[in-house]
Protein backbone atom coordinates (compact mmCIF):
# COMPACT_ATOMS: atom_id res chain seq x y z
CA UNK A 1 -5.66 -5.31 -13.42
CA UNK A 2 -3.26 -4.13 -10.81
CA UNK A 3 0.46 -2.98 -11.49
CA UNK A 4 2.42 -2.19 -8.46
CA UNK A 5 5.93 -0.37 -9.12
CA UNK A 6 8.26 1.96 -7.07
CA UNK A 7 9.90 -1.09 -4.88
CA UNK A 8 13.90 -0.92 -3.87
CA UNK A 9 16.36 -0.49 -1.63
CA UNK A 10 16.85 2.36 0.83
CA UNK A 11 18.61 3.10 4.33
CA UNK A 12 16.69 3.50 7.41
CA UNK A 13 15.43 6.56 7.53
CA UNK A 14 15.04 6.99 3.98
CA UNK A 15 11.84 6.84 1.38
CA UNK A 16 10.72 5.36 -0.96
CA UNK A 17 7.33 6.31 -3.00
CA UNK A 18 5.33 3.13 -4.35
CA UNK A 19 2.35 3.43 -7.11
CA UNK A 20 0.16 1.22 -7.85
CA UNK A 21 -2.41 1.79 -10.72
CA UNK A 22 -5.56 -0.03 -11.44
CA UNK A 23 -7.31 -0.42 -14.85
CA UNK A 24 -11.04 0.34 -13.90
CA UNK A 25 -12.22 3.34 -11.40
CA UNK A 26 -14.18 3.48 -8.74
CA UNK A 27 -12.86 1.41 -6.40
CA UNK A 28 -11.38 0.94 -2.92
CA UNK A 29 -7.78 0.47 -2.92
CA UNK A 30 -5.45 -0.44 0.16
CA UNK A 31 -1.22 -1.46 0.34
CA UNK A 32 -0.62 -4.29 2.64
CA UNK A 33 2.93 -5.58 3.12
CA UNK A 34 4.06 -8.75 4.21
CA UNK A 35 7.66 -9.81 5.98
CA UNK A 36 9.34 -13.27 5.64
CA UNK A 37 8.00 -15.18 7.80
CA UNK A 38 5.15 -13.46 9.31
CA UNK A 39 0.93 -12.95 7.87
CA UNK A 40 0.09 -10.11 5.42
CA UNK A 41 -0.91 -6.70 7.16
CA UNK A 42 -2.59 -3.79 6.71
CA UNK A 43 -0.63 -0.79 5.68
CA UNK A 44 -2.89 1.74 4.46
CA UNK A 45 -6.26 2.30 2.19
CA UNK A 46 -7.70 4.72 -0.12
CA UNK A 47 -12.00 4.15 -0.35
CA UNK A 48 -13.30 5.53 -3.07
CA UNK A 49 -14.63 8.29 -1.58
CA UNK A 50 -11.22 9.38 -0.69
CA UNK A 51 -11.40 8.99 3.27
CA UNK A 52 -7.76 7.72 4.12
CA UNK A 53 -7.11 5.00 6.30
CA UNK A 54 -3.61 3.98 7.96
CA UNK A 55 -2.07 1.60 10.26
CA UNK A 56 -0.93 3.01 13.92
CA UNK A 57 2.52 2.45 13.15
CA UNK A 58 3.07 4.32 9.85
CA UNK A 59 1.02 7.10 10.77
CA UNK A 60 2.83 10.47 10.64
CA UNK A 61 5.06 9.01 7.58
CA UNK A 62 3.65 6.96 5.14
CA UNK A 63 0.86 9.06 2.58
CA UNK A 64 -1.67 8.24 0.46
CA UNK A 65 -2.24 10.56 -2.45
CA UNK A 66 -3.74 9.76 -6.19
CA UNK A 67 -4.36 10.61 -9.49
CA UNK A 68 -8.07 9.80 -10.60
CA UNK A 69 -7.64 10.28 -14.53
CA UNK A 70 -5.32 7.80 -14.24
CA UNK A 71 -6.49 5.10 -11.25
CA UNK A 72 -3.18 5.60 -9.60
CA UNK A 73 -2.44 5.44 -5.85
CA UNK A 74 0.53 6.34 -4.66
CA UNK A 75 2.20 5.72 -0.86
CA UNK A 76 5.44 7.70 -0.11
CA UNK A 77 6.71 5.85 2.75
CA UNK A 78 9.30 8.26 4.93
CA UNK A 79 11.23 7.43 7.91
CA UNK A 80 11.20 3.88 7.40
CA UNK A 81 12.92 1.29 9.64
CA UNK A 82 14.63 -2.08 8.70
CA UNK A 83 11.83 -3.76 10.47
CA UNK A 84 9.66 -2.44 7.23
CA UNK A 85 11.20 -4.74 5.14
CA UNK A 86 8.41 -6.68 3.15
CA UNK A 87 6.70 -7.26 0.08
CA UNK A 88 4.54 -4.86 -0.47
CA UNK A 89 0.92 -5.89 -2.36
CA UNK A 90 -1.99 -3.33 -3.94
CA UNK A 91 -5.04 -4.62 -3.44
CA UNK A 92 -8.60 -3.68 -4.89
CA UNK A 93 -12.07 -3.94 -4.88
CA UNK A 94 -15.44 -2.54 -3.30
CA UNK A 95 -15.02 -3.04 0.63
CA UNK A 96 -17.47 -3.09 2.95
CA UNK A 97 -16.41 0.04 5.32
CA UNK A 98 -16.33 -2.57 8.34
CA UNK A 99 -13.65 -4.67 5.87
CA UNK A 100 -11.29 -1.81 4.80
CA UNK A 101 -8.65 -3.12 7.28
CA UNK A 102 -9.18 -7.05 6.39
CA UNK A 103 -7.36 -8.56 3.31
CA UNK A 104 -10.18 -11.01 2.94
CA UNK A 105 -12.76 -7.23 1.43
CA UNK A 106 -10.36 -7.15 -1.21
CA UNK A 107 -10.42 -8.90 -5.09
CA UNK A 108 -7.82 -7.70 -7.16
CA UNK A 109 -4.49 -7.97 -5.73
CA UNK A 110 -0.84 -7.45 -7.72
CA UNK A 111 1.81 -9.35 -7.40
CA UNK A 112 4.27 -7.24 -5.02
CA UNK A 113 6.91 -4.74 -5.02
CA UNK A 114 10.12 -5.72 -3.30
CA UNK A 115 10.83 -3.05 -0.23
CA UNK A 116 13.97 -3.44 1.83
CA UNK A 117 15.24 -1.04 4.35
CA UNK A 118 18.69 -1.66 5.20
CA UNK A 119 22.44 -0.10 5.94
């Protein structure tokens, strides 16, 4: 029910735009990434009424932005730094507000888009 796409390869400093689309509407939607070797964290979220919620660190760079006839989220991720390097996960489902941040509010999760920031 969740199909992530837009992963690759890029220099620091560079973008990349990931999209992740989700077969039913109405829901709250957040990217969390995880590194080798370290827990899953938040990245950003999306809540279904279209208040946007980011993590400290990406703030500034990364975007949310969506197309509702299609259940699409997209994140263009600018700037970003070697140390971004992670799988990147969509997530979905309807999150208590208090939740949006915590993996644990979300349901439908897809299976990961490869990001690697490197020279």
């Amino acid at each position: 029910q969740v199909t992530e796409s837009g992963g690759g390869m890029v220099q620091p400093g560079g973008s990349l735009r990931l999209a992740c689309t989700l077969s039913e509407s109405r829901r709250d939607m957040a990217w969390f990434r995880q590194s080798p070797g370290k827990d899953r964290e938040f990245v950003a979220a999306r809540r279904r009424d279209w208040h946007l919620y980011y993590r400290d660190a990406v703030k500034g760079r990364f975007t949310i932005s969506g197309d509702s006839s299609t259940n699409t989220m997209y994140l263009q991720m600018n700037s970003l730094k070697p140390k971004e390097t992670a799988v990147y996960f969509c997530a979905a489902g309807s999150v208590m507000l208090r939740r949006t941040r915590d993996e644990s509010g979300y349901y439908y999760w897809g299976q990961g888009t490869q990001v690697t920031v490197s020279s």
